[in-house]
N, C-alpha and C. Protein backbone atom coordinates (compact mmCIF):
# COMPACT_ATOMS: atom_id res chain seq x y z
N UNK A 1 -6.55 1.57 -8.88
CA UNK A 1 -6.80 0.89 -7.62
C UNK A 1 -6.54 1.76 -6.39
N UNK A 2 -6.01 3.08 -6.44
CA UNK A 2 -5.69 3.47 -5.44
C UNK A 2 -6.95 4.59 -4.87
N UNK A 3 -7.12 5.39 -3.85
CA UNK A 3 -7.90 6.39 -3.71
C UNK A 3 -7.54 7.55 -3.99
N UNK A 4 -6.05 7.70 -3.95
CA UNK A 4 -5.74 8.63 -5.01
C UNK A 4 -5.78 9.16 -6.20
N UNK A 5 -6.74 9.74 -6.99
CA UNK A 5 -6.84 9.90 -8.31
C UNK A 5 -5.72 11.05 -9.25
N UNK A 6 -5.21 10.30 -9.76
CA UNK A 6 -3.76 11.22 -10.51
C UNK A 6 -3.18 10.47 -11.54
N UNK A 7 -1.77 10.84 -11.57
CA UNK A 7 -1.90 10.35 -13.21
C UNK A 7 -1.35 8.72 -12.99
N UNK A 8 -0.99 8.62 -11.80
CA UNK A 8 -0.50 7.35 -11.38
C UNK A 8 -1.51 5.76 -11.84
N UNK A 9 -2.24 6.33 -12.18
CA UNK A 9 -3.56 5.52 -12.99
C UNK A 9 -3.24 5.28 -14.17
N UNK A 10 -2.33 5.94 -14.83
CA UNK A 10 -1.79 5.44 -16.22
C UNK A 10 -0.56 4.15 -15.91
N UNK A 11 0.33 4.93 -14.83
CA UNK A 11 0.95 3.81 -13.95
C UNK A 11 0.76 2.26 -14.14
N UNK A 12 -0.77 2.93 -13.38
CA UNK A 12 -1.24 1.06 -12.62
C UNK A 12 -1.76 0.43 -14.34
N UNK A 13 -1.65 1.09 -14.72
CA UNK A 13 -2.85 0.28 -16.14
C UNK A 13 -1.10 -0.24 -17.30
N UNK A 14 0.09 0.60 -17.00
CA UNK A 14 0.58 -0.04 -17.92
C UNK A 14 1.29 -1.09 -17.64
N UNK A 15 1.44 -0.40 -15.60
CA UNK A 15 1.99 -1.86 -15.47
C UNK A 15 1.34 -3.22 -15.21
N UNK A 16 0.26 -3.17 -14.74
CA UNK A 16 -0.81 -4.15 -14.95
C UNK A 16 -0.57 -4.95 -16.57
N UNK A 17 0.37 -4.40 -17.48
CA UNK A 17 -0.17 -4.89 -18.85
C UNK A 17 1.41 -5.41 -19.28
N UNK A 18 2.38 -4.97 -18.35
CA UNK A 18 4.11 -4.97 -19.29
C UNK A 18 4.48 -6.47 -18.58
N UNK A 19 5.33 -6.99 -19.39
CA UNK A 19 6.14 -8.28 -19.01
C UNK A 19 7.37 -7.60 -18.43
N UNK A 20 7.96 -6.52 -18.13
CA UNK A 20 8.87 -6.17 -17.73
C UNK A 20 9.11 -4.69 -17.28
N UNK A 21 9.27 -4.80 -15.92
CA UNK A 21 9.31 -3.69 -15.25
C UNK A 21 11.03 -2.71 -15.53
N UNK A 22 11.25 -1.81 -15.75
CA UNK A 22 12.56 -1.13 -16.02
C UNK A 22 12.30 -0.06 -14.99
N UNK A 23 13.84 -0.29 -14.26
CA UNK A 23 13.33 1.01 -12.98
C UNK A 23 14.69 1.58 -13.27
N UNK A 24 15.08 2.54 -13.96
CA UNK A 24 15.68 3.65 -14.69
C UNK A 24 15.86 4.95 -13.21
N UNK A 25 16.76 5.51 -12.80
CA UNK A 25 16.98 6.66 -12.38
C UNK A 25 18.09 7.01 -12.27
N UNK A 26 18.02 8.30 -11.84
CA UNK A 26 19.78 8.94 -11.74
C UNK A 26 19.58 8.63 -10.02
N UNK A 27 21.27 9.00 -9.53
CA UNK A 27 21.14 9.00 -8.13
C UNK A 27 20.90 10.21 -7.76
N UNK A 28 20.30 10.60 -6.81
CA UNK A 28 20.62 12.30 -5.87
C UNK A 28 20.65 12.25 -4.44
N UNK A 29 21.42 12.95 -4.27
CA UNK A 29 22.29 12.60 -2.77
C UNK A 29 22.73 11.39 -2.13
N UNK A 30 23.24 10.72 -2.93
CA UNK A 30 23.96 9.55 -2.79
C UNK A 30 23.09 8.27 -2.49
N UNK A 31 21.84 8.31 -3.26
CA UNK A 31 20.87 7.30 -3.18
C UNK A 31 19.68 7.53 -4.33
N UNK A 32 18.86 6.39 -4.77
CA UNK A 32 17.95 6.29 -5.82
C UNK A 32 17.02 7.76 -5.55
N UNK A 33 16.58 7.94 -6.82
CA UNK A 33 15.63 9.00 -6.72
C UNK A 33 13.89 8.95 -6.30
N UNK A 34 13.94 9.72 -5.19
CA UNK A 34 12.34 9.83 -4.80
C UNK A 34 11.60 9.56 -5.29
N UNK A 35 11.33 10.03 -6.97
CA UNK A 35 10.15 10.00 -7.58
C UNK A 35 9.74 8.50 -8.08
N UNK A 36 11.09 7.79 -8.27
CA UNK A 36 11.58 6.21 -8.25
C UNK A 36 10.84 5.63 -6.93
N UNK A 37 10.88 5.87 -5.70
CA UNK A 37 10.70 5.30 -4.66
C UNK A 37 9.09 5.36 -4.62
N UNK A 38 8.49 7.02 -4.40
CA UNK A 38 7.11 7.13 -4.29
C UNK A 38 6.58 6.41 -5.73
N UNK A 39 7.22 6.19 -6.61
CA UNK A 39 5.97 5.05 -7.72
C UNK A 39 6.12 3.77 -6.86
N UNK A 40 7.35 3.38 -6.64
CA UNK A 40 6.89 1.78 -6.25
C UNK A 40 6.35 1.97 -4.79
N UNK A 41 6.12 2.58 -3.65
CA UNK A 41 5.57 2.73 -2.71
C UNK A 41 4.13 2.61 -3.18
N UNK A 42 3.66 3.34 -4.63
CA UNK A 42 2.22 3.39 -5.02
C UNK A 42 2.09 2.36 -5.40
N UNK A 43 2.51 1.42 -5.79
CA UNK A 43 2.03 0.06 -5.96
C UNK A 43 1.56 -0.89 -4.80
N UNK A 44 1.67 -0.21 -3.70
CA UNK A 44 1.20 -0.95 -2.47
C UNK A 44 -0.52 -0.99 -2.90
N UNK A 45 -0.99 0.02 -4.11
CA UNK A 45 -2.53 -0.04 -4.11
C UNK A 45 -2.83 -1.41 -4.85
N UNK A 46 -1.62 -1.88 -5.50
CA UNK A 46 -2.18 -2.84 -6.88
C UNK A 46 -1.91 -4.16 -5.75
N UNK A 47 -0.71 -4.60 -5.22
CA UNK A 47 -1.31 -5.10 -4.00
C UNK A 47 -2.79 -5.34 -3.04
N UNK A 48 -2.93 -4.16 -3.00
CA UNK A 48 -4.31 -4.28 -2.23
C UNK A 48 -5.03 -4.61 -2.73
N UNK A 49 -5.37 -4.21 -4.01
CA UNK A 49 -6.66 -4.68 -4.71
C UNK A 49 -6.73 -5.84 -5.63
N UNK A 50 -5.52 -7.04 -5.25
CA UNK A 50 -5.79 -8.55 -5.61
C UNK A 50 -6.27 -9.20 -4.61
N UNK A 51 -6.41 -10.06 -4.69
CA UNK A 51 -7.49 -10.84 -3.61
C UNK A 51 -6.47 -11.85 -2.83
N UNK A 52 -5.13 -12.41 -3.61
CA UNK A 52 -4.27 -12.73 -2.65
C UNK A 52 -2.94 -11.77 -1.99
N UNK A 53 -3.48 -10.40 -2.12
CA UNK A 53 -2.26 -9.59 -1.60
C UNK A 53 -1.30 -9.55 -2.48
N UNK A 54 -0.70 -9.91 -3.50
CA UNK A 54 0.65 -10.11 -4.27
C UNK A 54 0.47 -9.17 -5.40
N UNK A 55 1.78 -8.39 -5.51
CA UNK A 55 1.72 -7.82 -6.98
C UNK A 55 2.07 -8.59 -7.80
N UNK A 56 1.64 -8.89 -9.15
CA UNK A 56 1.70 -9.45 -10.08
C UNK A 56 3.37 -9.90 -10.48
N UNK A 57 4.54 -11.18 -10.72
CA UNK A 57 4.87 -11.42 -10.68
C UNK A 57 5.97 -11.04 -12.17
N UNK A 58 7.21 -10.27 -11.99
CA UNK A 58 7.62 -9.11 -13.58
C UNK A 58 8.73 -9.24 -13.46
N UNK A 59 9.55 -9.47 -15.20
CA UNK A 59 10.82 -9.04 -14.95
C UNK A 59 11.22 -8.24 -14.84
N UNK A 60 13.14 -7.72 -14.27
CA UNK A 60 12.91 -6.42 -13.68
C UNK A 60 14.29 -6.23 -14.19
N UNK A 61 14.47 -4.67 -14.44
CA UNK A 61 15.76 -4.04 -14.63
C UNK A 61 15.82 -3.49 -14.07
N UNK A 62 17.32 -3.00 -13.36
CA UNK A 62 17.68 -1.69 -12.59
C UNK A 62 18.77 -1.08 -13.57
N UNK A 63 18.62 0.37 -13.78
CA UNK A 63 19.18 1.19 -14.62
C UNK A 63 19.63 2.29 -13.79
N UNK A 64 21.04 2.39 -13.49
CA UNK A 64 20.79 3.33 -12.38
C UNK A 64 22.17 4.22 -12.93
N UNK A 65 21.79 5.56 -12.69
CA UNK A 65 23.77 6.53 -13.46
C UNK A 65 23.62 7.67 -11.89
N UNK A 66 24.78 8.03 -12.28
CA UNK A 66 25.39 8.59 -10.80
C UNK A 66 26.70 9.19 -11.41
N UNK A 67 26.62 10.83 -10.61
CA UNK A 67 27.28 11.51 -11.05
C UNK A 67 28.86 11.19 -10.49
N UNK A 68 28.59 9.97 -9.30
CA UNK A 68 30.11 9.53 -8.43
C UNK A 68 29.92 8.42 -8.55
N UNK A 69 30.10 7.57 -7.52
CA UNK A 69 29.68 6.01 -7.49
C UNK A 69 28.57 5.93 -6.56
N UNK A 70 28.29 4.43 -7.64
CA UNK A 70 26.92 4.14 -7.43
C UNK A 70 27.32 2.74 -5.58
N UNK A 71 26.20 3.47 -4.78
CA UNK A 71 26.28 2.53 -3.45
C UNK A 71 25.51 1.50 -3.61
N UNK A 72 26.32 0.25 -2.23
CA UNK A 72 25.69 -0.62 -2.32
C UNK A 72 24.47 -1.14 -2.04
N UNK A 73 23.88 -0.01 -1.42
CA UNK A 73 22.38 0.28 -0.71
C UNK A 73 21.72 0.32 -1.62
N UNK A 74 21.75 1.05 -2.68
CA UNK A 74 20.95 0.91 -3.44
C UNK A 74 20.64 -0.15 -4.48
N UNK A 75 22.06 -0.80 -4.37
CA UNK A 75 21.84 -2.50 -4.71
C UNK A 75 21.37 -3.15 -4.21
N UNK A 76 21.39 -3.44 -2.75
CA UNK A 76 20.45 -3.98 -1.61
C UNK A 76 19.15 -3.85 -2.09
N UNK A 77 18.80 -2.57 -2.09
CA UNK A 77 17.32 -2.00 -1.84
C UNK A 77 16.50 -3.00 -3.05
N UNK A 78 17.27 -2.52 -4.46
CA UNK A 78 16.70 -3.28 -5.84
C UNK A 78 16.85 -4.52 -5.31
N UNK A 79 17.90 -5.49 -5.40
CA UNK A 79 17.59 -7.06 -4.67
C UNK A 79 16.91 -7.80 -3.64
N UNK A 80 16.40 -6.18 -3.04
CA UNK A 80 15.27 -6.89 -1.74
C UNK A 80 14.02 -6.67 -2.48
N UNK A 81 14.05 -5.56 -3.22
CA UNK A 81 12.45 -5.42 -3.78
C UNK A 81 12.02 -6.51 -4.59
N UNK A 82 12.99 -6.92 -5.21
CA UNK A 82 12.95 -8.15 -6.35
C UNK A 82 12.39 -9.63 -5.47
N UNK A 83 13.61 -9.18 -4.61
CA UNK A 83 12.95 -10.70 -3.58
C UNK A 83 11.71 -10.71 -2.99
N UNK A 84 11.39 -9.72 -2.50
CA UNK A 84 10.13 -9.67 -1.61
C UNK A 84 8.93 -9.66 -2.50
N UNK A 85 8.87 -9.12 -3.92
CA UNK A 85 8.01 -9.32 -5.12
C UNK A 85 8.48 -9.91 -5.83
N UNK A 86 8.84 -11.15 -5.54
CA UNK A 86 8.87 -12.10 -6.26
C UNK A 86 9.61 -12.05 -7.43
N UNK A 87 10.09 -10.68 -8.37
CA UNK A 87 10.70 -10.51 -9.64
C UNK A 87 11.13 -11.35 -9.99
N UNK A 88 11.58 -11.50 -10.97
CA UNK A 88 12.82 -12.21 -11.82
C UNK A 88 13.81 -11.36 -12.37
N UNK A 89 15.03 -10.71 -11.59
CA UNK A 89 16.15 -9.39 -12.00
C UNK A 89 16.51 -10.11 -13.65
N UNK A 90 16.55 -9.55 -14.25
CA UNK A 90 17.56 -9.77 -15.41
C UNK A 90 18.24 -9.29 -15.99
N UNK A 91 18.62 -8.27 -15.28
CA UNK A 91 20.21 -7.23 -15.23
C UNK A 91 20.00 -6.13 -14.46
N UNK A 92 21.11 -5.28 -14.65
CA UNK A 92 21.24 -4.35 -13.75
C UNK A 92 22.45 -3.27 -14.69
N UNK A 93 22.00 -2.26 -14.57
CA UNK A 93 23.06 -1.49 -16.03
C UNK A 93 23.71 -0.05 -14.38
N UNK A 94 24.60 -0.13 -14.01
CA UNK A 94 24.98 0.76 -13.22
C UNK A 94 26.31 1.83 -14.18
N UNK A 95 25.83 2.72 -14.15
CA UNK A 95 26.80 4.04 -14.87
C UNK A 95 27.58 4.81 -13.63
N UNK A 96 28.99 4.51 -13.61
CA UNK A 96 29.09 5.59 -11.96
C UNK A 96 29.70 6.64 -13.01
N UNK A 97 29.97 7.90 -12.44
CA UNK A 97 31.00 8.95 -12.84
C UNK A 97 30.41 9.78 -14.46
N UNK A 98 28.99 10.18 -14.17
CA UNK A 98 28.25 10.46 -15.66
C UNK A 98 28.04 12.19 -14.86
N UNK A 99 28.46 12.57 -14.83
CA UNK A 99 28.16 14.18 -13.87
C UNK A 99 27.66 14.85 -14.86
N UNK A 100 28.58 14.60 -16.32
CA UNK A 100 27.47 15.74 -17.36
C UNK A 100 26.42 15.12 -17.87
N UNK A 101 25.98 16.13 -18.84
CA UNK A 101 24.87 15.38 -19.72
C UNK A 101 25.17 14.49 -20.78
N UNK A 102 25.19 13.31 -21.07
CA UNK A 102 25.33 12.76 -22.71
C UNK A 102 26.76 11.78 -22.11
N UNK A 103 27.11 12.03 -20.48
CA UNK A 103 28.94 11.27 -20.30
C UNK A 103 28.24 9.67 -20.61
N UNK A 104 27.36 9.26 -19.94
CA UNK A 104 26.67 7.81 -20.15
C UNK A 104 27.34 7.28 -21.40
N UNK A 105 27.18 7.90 -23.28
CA UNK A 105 26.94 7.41 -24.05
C UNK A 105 28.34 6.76 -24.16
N UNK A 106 29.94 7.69 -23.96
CA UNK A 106 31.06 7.11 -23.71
C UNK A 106 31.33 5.78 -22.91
N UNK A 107 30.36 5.22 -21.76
CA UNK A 107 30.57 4.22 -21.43
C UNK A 107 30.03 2.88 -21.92
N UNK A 108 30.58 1.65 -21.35
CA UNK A 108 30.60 0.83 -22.04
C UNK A 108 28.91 0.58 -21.50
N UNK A 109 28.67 0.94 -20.15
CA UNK A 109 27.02 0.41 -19.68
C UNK A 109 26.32 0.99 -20.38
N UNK A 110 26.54 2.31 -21.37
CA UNK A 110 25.26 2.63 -22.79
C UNK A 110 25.34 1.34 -23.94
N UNK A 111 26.44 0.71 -23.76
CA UNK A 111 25.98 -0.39 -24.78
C UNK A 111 25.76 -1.55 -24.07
N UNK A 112 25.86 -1.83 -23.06
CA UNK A 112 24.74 -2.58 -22.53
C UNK A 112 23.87 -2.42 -21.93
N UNK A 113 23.17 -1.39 -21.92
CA UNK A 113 21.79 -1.21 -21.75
C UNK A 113 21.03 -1.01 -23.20
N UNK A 114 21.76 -0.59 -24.18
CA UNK A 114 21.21 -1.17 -25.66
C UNK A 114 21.27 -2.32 -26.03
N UNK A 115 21.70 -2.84 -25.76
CA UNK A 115 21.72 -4.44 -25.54
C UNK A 115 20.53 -5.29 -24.76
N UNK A 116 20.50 -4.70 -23.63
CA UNK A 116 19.48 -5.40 -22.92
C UNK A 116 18.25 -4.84 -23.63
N UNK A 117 18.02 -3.43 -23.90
CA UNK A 117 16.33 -3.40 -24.59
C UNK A 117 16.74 -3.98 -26.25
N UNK A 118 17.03 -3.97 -26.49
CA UNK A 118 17.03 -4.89 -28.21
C UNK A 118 17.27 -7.02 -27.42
N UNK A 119 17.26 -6.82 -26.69
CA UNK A 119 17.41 -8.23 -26.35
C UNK A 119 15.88 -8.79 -25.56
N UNK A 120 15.08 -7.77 -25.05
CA UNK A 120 13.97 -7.88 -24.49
C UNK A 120 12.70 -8.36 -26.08
C-alpha cells in the first residue's frame, strides 16, 4: 500500500494476515529502537489505503530489554499507540539490566515471555 517499494511489503502482507502484533526491541540511547519506530510510522500506508482510515484492529505485545532501565516513555509511547489503534495490549515483557548477550535468559521476564508465546 505504500509508494515506497521495499521490503516493507512483506511487512504490510504479514501484518495484514497476524492476529497479533509483537513489537520486540532492545533500547538505544535510553529509548525504543528506530528501526521499531520507522515500521510502525510505515503503517501510516495501511491506514491510508482502507476506506475508513483505521488500521486493522490486533493484539499487541511489547517486548522490550535494556542494557539499564527500561523508561517510562517508552511505556507511554506503547500505551498510546495501543490506544490510539485501537489494540488490545496483552502483556508487556520488560528486561532492564541485560548489557551482555544471552543476560535476558537468567531473568525471570525470559520465562515469561516463553510463556506468553506458548500461551498465544
Amino acid at each position: 500500500p505504500c509508494s515506497i517499494k521495499d521490503d516493507m511489503d512483506q511487512v504490510y502482507a504479514a501484518f495484514n494476515k497476524c492476529d497479533v502484533v509483537v513489537l520486540a526491541t532492545p533500547t538505544y540511547f535510553w529509548t525504543l529502537s528506530g528501526q521499531l519506530k520507522c515500521t510502525i510510522d510505515r503503517l501510516f500506508a495501511v491506514m491510508e489505503a482502507s476506506p475508513d482510515r483505521k488500521i486493522p484492529q490486533k493484539d499487541c505485545i511489547l517486548m522490550v530489554s535494556a542494557g539499564g532501565t527500561i523508561r517510562d516513555e517508552d511505556i507511554h509511547w506503547y500505551d498510546t499507540l495501543v490506544q490510539n489503534l485501537q489494540w488490545n495490549s496483552i502483556g508487556k515483557v520488560l528486561a532492564h539490566n541485560c548489557l551482555k548477550a544471552g543476560a535476558v535468559k537468567d531473568k525471570a521476564e525470559f520465562t515469561q515471555a516463553e510463556k506468553m508465546g506458548k500461551d498465544l
